[in-house]
Protein backbone atom coordinates (compact mmCIF):
# COMPACT_ATOMS: atom_id res chain seq x y z
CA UNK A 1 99.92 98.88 113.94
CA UNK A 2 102.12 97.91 110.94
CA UNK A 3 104.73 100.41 110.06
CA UNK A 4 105.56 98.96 106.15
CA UNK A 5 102.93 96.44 103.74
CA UNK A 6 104.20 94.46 101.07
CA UNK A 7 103.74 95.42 97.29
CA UNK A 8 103.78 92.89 94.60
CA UNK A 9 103.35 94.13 90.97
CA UNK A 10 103.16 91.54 88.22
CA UNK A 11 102.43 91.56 84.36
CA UNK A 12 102.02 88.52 82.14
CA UNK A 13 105.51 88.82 81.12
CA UNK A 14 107.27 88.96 85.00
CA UNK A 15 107.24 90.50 88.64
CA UNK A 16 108.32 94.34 88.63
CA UNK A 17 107.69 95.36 92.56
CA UNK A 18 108.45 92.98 95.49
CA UNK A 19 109.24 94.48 97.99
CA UNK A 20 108.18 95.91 101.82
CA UNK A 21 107.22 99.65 101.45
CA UNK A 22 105.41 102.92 103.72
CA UNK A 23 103.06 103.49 101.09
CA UNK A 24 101.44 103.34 97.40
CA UNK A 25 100.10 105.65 95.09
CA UNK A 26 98.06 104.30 92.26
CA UNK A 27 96.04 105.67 89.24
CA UNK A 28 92.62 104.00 89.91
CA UNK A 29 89.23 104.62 87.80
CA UNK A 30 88.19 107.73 89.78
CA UNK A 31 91.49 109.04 90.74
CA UNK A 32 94.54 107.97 92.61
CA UNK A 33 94.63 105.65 95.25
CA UNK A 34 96.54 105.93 98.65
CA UNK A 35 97.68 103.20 100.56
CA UNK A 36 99.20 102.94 103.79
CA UNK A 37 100.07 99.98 106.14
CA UNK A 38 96.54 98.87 107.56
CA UNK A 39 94.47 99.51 104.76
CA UNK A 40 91.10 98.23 104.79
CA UNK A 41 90.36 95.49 102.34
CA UNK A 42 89.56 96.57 98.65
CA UNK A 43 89.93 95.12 94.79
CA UNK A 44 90.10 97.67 92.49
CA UNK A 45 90.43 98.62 88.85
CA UNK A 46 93.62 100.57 88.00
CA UNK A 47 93.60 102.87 85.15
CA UNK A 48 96.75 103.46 82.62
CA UNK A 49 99.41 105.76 84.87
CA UNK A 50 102.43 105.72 87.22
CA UNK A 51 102.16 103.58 90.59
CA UNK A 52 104.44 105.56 92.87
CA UNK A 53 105.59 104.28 96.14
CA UNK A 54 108.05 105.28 99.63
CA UNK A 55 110.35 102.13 100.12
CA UNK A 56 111.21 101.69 103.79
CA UNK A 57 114.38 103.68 103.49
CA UNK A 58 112.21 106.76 102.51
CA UNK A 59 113.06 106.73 99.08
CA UNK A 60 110.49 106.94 96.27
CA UNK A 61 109.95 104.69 93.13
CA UNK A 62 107.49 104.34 90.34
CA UNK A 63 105.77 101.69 87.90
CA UNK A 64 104.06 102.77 84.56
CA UNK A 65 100.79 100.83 83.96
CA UNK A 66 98.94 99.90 81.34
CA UNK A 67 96.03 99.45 83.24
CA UNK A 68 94.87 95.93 85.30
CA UNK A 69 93.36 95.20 89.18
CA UNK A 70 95.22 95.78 92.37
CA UNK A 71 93.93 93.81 96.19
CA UNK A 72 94.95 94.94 99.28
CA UNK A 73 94.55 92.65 101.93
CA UNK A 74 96.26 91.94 105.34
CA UNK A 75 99.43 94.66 104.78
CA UNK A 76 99.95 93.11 100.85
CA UNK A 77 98.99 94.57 98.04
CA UNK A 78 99.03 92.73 94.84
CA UNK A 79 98.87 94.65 91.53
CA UNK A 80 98.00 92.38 88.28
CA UNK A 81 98.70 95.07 85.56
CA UNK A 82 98.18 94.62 81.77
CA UNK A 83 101.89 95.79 80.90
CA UNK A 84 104.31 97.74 82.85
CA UNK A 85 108.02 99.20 83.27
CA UNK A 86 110.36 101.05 85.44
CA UNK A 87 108.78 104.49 84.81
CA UNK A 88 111.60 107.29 84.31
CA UNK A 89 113.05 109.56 86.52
């Protein structure tokens, strides 16, 4: 069993996330999203919000989305959003 999957979040403009992580939490169409190493396979919409994740070290991060698709496959998941930033605090 994996212990960490990789995230990868990208906008038109450049890469904001790449980096080995625990897990994700991510604002999709009917709610958020939870994603640990070992997910099953899924491509999904995501809706405008924050994308939160646990790095390996424990500590937590966020994304704020405009909206855009996210695949999880084989311990990566790639987020395509519309727009994004560093979200604060």
């Amino acid at each position: 069993m994996a212990e960490v999957l990789r995230l990868r979040v990208y906008t038109r403009e450049r890469q904001l996330v790449d980096q080995d992580v625990r897990e994700v939490t991510a604002p999709g169409v009917y709610g958020e999203i939870g994603v640990l190493p070992d997910h099953a396979a899924l491509v999904t919409t995501l809706e405008p919000g924050v994308l939160s994740y646990k790095d390996t070290a424990g500590a937590v991060a966020s994304v704020q989305v405009t909206g855009g698709f996210a695949e999880v496959r084989d311990n990566v998941m790639t987020v395509l959003a519309d727009a994004g930033a560093a979200a604060a605090g």
